[in-house]
C-alpha atoms as a PDB file:
ATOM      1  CA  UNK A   1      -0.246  42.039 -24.417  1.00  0.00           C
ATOM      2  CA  UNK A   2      -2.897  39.760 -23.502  1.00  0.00           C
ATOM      3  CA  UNK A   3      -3.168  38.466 -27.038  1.00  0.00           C
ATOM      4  CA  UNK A   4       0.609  37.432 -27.047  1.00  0.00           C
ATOM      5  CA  UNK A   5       0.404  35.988 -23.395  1.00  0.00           C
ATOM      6  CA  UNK A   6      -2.537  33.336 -24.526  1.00  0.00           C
ATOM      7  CA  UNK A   7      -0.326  32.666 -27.314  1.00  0.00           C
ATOM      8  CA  UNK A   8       2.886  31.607 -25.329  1.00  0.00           C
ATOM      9  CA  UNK A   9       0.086  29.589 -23.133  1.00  0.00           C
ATOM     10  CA  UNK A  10      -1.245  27.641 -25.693  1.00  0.00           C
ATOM     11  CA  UNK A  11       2.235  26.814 -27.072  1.00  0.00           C
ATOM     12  CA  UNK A  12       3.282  25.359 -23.995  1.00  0.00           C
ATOM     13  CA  UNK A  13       0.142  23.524 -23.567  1.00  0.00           C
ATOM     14  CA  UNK A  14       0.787  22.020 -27.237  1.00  0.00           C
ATOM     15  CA  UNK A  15       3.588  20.640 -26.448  1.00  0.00           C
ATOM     16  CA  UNK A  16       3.004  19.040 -22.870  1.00  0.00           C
ATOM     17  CA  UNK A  17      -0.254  17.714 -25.108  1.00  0.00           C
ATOM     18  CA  UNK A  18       1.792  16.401 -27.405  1.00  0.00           C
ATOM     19  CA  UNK A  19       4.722  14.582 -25.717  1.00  0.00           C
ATOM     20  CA  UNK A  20       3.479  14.127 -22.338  1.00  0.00           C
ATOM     21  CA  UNK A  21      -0.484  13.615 -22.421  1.00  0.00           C
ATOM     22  CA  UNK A  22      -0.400  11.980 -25.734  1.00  0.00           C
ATOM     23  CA  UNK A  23       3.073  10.336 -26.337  1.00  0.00           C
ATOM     24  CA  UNK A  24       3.674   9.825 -22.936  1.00  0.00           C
ATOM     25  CA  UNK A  25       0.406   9.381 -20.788  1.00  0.00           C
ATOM     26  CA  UNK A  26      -1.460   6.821 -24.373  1.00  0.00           C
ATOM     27  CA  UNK A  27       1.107   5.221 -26.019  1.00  0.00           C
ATOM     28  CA  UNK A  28       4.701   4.497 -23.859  1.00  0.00           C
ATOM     29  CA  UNK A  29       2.933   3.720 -20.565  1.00  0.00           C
ATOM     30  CA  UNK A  30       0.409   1.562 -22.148  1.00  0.00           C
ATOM     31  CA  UNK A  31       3.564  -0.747 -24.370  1.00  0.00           C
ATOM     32  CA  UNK A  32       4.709  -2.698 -21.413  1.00  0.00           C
ATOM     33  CA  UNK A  33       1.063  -4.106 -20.659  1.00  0.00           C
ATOM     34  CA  UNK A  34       1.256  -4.720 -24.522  1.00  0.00           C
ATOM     35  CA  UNK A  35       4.453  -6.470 -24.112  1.00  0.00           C
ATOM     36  CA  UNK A  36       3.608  -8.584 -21.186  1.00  0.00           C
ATOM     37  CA  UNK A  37      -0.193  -9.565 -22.136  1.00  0.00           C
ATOM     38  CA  UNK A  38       2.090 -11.459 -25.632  1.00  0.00           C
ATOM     39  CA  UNK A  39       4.298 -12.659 -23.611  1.00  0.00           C
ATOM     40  CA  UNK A  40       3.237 -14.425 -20.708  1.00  0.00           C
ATOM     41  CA  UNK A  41      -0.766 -14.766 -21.222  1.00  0.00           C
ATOM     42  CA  UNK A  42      -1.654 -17.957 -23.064  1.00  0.00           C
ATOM     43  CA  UNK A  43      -3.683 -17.698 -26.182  1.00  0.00           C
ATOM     44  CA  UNK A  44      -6.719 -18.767 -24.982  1.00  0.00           C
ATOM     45  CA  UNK A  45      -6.481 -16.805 -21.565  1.00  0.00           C
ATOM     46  CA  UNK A  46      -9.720 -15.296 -20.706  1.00  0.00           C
ATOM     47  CA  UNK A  47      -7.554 -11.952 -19.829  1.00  0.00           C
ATOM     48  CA  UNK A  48      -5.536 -12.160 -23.350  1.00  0.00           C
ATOM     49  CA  UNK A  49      -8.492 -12.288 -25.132  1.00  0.00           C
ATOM     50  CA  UNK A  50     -10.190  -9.426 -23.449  1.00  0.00           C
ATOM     51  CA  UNK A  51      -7.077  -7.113 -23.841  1.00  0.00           C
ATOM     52  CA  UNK A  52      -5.278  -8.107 -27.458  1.00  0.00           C
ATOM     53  CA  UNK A  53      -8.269  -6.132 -28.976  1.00  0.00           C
ATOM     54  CA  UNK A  54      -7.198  -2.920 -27.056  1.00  0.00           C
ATOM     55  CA  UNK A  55      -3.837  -3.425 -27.981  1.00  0.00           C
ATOM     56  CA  UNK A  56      -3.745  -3.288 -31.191  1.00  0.00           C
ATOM     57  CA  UNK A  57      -1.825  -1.352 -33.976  1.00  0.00           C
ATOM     58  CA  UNK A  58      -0.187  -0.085 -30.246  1.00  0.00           C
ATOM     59  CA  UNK A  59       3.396  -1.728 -31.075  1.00  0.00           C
ATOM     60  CA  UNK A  60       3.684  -1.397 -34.056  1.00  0.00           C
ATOM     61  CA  UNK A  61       2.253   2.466 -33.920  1.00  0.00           C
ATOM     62  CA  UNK A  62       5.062   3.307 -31.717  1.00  0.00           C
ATOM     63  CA  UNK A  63       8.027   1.848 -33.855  1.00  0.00           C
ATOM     64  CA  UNK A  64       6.398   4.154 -36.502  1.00  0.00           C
ATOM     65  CA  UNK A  65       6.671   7.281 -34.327  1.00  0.00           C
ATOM     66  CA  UNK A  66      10.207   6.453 -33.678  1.00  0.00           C
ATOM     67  CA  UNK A  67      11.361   6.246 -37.098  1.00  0.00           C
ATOM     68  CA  UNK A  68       9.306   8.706 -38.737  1.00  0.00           C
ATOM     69  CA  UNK A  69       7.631  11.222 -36.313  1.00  0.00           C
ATOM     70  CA  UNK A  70      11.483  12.094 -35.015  1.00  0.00           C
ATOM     71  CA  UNK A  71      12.112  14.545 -37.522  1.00  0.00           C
ATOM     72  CA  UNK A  72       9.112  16.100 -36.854  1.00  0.00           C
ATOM     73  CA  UNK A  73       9.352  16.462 -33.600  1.00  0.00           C
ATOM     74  CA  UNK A  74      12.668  18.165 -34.093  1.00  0.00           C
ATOM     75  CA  UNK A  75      11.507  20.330 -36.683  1.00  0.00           C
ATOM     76  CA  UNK A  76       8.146  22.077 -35.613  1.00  0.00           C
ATOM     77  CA  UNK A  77       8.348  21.522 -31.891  1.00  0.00           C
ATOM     78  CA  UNK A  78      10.667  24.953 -29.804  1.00  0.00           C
ATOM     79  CA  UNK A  79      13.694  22.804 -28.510  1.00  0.00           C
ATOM     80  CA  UNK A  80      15.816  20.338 -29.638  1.00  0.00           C
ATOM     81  CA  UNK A  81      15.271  16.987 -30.019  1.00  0.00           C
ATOM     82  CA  UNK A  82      17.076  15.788 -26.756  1.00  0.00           C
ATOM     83  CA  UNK A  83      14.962  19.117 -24.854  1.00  0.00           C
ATOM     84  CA  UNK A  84      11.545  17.179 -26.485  1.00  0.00           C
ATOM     85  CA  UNK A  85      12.846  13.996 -25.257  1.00  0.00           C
ATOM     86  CA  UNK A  86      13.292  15.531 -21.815  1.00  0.00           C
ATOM     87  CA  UNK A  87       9.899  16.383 -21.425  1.00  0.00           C
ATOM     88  CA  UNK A  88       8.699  12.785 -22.245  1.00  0.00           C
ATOM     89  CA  UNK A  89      10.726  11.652 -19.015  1.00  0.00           C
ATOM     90  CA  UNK A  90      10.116  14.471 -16.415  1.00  0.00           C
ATOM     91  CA  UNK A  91       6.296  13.086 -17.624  1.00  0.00           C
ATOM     92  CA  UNK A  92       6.890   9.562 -17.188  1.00  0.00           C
ATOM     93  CA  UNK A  93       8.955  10.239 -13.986  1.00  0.00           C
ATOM     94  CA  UNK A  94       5.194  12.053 -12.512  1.00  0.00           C
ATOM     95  CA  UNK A  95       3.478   9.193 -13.890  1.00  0.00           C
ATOM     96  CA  UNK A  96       2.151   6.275 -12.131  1.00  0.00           C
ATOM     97  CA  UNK A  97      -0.417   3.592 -13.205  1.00  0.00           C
ATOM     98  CA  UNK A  98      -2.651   3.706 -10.069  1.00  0.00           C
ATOM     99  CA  UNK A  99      -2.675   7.475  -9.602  1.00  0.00           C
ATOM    100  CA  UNK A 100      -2.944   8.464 -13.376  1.00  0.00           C
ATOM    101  CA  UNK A 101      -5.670   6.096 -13.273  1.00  0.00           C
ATOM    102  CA  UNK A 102      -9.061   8.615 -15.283  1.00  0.00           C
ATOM    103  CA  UNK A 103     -10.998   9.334 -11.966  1.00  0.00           C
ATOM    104  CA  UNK A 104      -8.101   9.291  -9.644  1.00  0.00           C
ATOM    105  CA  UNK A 105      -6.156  11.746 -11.529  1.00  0.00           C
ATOM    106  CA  UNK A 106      -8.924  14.234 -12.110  1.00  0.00           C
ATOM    107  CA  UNK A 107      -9.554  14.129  -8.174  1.00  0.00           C
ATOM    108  CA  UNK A 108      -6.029  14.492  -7.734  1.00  0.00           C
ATOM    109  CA  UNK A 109      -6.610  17.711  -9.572  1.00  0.00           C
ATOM    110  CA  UNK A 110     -10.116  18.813  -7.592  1.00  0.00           C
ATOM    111  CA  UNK A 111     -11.693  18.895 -10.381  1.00  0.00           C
ATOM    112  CA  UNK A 112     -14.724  16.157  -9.929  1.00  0.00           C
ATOM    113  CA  UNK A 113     -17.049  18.880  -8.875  1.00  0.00           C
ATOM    114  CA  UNK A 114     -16.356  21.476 -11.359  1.00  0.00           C
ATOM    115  CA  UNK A 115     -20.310  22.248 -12.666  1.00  0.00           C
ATOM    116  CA  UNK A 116     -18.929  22.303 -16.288  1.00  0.00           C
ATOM    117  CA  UNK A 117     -16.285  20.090 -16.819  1.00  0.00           C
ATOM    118  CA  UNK A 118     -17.585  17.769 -19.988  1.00  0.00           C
ATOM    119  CA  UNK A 119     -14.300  15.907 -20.349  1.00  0.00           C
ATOM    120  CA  UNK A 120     -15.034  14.343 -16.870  1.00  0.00           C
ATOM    121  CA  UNK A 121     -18.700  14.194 -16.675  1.00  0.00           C
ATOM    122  CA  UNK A 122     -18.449  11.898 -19.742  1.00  0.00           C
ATOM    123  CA  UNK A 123     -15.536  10.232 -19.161  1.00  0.00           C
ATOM    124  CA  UNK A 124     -16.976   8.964 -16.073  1.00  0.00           C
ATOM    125  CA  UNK A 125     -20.026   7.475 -17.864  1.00  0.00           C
ATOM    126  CA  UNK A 126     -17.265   5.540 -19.907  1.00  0.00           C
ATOM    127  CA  UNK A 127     -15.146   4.857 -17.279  1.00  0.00           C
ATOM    128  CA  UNK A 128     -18.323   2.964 -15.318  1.00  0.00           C
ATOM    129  CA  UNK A 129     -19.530   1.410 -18.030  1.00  0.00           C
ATOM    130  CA  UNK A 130     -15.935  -0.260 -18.869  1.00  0.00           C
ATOM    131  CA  UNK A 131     -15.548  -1.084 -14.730  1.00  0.00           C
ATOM    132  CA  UNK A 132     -19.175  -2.945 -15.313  1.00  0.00           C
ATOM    133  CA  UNK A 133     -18.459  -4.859 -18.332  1.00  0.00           C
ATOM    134  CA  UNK A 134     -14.647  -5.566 -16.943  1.00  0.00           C
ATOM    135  CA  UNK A 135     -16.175  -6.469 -13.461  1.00  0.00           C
ATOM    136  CA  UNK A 136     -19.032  -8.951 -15.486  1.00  0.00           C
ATOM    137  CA  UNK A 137     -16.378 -10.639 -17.580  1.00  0.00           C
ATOM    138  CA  UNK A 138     -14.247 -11.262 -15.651  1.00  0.00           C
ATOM    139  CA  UNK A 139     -16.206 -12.928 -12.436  1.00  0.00           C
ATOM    140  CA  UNK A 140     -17.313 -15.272 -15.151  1.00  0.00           C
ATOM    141  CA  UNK A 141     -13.869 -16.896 -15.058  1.00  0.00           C
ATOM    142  CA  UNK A 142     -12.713 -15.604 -10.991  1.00  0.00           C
ATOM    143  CA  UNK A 143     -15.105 -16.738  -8.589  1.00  0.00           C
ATOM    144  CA  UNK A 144     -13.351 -16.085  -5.531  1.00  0.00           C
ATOM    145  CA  UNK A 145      -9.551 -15.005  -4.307  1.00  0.00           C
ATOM    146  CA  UNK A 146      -8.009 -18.366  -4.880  1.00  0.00           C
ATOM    147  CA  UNK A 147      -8.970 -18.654  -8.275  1.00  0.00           C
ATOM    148  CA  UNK A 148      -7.035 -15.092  -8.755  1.00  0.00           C
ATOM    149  CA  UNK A 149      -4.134 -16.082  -6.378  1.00  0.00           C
ATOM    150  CA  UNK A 150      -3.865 -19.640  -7.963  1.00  0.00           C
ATOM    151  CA  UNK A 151      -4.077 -18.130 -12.153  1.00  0.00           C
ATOM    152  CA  UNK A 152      -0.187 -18.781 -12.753  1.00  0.00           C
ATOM    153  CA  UNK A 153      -0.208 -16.844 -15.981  1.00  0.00           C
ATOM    154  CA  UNK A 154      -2.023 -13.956 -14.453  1.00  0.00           C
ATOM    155  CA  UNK A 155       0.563 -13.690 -11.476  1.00  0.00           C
ATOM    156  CA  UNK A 156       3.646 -13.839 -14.173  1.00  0.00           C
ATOM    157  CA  UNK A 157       1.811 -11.328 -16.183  1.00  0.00           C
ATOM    158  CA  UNK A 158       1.458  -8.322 -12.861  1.00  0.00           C
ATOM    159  CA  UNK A 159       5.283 -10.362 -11.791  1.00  0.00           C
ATOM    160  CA  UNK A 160       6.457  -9.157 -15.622  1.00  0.00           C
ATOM    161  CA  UNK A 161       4.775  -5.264 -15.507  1.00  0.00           C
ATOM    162  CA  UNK A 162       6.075  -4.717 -11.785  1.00  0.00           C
ATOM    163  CA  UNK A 163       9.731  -6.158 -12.293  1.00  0.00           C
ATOM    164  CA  UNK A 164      12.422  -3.749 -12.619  1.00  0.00           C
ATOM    165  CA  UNK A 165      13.717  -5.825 -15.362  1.00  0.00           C
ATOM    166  CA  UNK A 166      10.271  -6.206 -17.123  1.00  0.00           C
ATOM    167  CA  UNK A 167       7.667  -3.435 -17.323  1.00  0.00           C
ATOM    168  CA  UNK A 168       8.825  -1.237 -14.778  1.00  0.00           C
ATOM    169  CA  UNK A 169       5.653  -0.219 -14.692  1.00  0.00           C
ATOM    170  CA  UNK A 170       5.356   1.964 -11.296  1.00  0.00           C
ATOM    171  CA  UNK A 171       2.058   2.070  -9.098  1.00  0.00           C
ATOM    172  CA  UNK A 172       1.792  -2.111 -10.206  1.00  0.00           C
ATOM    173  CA  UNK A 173       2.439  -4.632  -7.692  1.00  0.00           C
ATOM    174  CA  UNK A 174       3.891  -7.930  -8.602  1.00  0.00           C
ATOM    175  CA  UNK A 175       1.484  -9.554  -8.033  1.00  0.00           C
ATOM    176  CA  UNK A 176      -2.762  -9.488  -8.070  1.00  0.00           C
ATOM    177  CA  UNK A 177      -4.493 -10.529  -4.567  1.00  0.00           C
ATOM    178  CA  UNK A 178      -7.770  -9.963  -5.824  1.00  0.00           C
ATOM    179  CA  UNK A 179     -10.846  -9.735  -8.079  1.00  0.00           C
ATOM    180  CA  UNK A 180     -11.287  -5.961  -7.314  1.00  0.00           C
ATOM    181  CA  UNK A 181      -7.434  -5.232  -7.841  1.00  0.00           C
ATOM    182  CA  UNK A 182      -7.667  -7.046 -11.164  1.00  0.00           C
ATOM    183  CA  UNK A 183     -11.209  -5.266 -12.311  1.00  0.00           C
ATOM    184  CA  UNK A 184      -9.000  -1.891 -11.842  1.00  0.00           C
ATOM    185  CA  UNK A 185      -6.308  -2.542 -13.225  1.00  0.00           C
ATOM    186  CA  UNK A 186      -8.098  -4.167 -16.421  1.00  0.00           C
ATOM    187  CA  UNK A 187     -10.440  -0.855 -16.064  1.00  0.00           C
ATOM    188  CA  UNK A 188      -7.576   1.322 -16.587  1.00  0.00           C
ATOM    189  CA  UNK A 189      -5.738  -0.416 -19.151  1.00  0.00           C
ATOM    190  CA  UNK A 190      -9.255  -0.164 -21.648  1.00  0.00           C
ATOM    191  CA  UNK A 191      -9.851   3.154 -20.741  1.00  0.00           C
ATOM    192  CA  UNK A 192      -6.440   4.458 -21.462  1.00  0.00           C
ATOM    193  CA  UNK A 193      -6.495   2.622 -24.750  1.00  0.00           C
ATOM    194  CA  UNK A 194      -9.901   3.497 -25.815  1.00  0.00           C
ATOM    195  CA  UNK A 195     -11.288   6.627 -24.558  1.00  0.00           C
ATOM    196  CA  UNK A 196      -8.502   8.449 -23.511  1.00  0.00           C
ATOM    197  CA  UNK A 197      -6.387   7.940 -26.557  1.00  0.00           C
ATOM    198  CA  UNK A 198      -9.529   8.977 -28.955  1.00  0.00           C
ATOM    199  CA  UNK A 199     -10.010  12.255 -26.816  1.00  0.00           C
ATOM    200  CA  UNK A 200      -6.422  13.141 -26.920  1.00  0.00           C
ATOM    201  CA  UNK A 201      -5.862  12.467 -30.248  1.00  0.00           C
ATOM    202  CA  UNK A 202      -8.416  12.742 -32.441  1.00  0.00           C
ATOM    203  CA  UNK A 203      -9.080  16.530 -31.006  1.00  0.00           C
ATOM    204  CA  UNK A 204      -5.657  17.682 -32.288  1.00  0.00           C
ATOM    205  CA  UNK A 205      -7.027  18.162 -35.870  1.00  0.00           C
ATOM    206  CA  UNK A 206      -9.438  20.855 -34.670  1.00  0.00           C
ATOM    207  CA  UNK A 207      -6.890  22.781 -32.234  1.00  0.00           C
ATOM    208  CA  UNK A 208      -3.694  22.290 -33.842  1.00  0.00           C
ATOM    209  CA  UNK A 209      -4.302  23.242 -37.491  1.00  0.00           C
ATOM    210  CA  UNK A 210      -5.080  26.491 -36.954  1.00  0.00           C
ATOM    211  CA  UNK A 211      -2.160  28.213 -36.389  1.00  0.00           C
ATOM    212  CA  UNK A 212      -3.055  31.246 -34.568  1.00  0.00           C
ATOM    213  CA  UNK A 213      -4.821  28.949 -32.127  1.00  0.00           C
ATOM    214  CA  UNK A 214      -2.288  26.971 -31.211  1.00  0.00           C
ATOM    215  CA  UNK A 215       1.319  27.007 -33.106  1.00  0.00           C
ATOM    216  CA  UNK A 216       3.578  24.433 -31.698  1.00  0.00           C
ATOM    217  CA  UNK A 217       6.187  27.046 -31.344  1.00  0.00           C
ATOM    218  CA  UNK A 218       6.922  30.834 -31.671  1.00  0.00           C
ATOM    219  CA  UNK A 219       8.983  32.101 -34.064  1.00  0.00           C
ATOM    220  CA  UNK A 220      10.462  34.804 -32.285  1.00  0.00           C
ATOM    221  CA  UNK A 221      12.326  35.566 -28.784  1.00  0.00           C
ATOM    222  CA  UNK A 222      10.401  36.028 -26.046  1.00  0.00           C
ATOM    223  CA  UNK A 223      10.254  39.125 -24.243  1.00  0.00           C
ATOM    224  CA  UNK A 224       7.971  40.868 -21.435  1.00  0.00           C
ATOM    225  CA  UNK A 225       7.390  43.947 -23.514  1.00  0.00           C
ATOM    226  CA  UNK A 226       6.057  42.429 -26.736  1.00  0.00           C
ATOM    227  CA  UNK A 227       2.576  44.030 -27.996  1.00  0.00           C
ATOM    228  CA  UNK A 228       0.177  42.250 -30.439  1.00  0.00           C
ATOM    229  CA  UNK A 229      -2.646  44.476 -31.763  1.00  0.00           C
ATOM    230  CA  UNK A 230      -3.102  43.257 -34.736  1.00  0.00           C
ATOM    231  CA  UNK A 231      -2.457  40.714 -37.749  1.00  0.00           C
ATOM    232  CA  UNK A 232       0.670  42.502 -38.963  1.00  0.00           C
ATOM    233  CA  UNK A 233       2.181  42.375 -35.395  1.00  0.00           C
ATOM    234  CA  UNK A 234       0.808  38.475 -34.637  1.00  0.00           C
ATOM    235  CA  UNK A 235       2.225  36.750 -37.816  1.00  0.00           C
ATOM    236  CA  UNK A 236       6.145  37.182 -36.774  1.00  0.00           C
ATOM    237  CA  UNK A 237       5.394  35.260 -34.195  1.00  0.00           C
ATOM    238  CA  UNK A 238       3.932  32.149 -35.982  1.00  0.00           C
ATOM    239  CA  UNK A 239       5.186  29.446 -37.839  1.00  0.00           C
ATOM    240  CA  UNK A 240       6.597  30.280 -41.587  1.00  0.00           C
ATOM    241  CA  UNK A 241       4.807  28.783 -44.527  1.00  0.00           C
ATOM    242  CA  UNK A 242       6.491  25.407 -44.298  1.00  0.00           C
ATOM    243  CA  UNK A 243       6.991  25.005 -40.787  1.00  0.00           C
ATOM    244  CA  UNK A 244       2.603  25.624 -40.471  1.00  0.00           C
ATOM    245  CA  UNK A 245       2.230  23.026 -43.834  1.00  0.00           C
ATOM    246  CA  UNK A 246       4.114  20.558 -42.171  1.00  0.00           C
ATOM    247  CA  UNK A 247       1.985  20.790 -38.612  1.00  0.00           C
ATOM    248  CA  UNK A 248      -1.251  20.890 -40.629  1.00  0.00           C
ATOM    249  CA  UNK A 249      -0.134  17.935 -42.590  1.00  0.00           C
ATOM    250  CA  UNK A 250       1.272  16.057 -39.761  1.00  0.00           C
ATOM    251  CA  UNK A 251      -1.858  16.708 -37.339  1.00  0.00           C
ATOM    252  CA  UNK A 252      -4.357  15.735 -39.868  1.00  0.00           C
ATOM    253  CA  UNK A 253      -2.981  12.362 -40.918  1.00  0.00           C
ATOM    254  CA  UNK A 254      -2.783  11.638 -36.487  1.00  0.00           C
ATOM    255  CA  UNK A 255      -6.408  12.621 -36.578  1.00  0.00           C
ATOM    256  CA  UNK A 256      -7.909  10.642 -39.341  1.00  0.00           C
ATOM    257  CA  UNK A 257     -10.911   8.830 -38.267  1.00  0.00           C
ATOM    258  CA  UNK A 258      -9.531   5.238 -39.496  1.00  0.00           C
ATOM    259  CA  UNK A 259     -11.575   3.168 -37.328  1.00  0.00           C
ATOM    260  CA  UNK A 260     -10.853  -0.717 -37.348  1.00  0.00           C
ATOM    261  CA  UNK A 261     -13.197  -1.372 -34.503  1.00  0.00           C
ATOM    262  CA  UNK A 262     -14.807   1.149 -32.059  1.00  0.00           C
ATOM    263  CA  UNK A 263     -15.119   0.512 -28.390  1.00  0.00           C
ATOM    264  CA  UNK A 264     -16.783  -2.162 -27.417  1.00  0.00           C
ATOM    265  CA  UNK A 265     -17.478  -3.802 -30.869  1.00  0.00           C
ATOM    266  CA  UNK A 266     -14.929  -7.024 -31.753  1.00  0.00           C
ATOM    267  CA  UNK A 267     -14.209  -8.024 -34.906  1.00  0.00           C
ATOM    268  CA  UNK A 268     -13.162 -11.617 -33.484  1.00  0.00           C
ATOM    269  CA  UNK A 269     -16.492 -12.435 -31.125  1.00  0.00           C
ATOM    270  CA  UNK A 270     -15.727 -14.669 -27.887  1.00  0.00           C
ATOM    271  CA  UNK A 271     -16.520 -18.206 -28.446  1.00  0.00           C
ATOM    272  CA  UNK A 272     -18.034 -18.211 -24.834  1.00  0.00           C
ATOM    273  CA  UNK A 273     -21.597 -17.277 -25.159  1.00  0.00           C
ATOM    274  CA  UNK A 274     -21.331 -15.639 -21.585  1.00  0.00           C
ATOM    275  CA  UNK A 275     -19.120 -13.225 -22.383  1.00  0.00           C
ATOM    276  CA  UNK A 276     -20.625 -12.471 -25.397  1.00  0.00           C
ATOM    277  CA  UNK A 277     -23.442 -11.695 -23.485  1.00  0.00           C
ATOM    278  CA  UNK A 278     -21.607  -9.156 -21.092  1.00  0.00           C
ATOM    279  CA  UNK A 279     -20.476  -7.561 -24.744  1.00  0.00           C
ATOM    280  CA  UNK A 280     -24.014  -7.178 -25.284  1.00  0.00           C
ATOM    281  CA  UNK A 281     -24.696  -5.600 -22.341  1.00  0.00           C
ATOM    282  CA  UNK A 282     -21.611  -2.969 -22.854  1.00  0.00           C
ATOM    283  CA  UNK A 283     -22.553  -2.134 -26.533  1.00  0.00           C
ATOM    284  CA  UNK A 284     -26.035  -1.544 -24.908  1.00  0.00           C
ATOM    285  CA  UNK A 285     -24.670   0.939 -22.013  1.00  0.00           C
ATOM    286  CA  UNK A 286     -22.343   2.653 -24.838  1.00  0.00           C
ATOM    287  CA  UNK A 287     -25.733   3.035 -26.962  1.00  0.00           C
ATOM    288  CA  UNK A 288     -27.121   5.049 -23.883  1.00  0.00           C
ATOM    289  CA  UNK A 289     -24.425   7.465 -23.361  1.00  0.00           C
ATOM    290  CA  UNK A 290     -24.347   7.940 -27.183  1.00  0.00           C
ATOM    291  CA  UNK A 291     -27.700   9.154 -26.578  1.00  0.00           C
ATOM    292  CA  UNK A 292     -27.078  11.840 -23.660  1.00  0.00           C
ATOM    293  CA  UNK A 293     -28.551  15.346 -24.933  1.00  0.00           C
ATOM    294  CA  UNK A 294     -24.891  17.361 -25.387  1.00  0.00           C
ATOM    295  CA  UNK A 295     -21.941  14.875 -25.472  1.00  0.00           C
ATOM    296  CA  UNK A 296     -19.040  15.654 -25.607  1.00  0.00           C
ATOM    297  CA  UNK A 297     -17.726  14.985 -28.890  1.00  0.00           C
ATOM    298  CA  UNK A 298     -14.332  13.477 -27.984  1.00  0.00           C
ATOM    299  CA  UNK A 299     -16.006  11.437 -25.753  1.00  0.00           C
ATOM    300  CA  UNK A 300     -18.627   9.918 -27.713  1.00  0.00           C
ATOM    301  CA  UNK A 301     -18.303   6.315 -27.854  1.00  0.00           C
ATOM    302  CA  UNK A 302     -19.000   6.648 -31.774  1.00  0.00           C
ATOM    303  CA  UNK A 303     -16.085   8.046 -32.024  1.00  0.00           C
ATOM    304  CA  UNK A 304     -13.962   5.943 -29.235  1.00  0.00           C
ATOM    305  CA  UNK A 305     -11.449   3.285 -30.748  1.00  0.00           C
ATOM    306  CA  UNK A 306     -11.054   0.158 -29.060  1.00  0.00           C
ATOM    307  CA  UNK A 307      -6.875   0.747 -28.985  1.00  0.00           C
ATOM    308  CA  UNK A 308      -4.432   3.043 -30.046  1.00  0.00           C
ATOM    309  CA  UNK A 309      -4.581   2.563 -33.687  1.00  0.00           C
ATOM    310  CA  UNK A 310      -3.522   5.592 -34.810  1.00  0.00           C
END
């Protein structure tokens, strides 16, 4: 029936959601930028001190997911652990940084001229705003392509996320030849760790808890000729009482608004007044797309994180 084909559907959309758009496409791509930001960019960097904001709560986040989201993942999600753990790399094995990056991948998709798409439309007012604030900052410290080519840390720091015994990180050269290379990459890094996180994640409260919307898995075998007309028919196919407590419970506590600073805002200002004043300007821009008649609400950068805090 139609009823039980949406349902298979939105199971397998759960989990690709879950391990591949959220685990996969937020958190595990963006740890080796983490990594290599501590690592080789001084403390007083202009670049380190743009990016440690976005990345926080982002390490230590995922050591949490790996010693206490496992069991979960076994439990509610349809195979086995190893079969979850699969999907993670056929996802990271698709992924790469430069492709993936917001507006590339949703034109990799045709969907930039779709007349109702509110996921893009917004996420490209975001996306600009971050590539003009990125773009302001950072020409206040790179005037021209030897001051990129000659920043030592900055080259060790693409040298580290490009290496096959560093980051790995594919679609990243080893090294950065320009201003406009570097405003991209630095565009993609925010945006992954701000708005794209907070849409991904903080929506799964309102699709996921429900579980006739959108059960993680189905509780019995599939088979072309199954019919669902009504309740009595649907519920065998959901998750018993415990397995449905657990993904309610689970799915709220990702989707708590704890908010330690939303995008944009710092909680340690820049001692150089200029780039405070390019802050300015971005919490200004943000103020005017929090202001567009019908946001979207996963989008709206009142309810954007600055990282991956949760």
């Amino acid at each position: 029936s139609w009823n039980y084909a949406k349902l298979c559907v939105q199971i397998a959309d759960a989990n690709h959601h879950e391990m591949i758009s959220h685990l996969c496409y937020t958190h595990l791509v963006m740890e080796p930028f983490a990594i290599a930001t501590a690592r080789q960019l001084g403390k007083n960097h202009p670049l380190g001190l743009l990016l440690r904001p976005h990345f926080r709560f982002l390490l230590a986040n995922g050591e949490l997911a790996r010693s206490r989201l496992l069991g979960y993942i076994d439990r509610l999600l349809p195979g086995s652990l190893e079969e979850s753990k699969h999907l993670v790399k056929k996802g990271y094995e698709a992924w790469n940084f430069k492709a993936f990056a917001f507006p590339t991948e949703v034109e990799n998709r045709n969907m930039q001229n779709a007349p109702h798409y509110p996921y893009y439309q917004d996420g490209k007012l975001l996306w600009d705003a971050i590539k003009e604030f990125v773009r302001n900052y950072l020409k206040l410290y790179y005037e021209n392509v030897d001051d990129v080519k000659s920043d030592t840390e900055l080259q060790a720091w693409a040298d580290e996320l490009a290496a096959q015994d560093g980051g790995r990180v594919k679609g990243m050269k080893k090294y950065v030849v320009d201003i406009e290379e570097l405003i991209e990459i630095v565009t993609n890094i925010i945006f992954t760790c701000g708005p794209q996180h907070s849409a991904i994640n903080y929506s799964q409260y309102e699709y996921m808890t429900y579980m006739p919307n959108m059960p993680l898995s189905l509780y019995q075998p599939v088979r072309e000729d199954a019919w669902v007309k009504d309740q009595n028919s649907f519920t065998p196919f959901l998750p018993p009482r415990t397995q449905a407590a657990e993904q309610l419970a689970i799915l709220y506590i990702l989707s708590l608004p704890y908010y330690y600073d939303k995008l944009g805002y710092y909680k340690r200002p820049f001692t150089d007044p200029e780039a405070r004043k390019c802050v300015k300007q971005f919490q200004k821009k943000l103020k005017e797309i929090e202001s567009k008649k019908s946001p979207y609400r996963y989008l709206n950068p009142q309810q954007i994180t600055n990282s991956i805090s949760m």
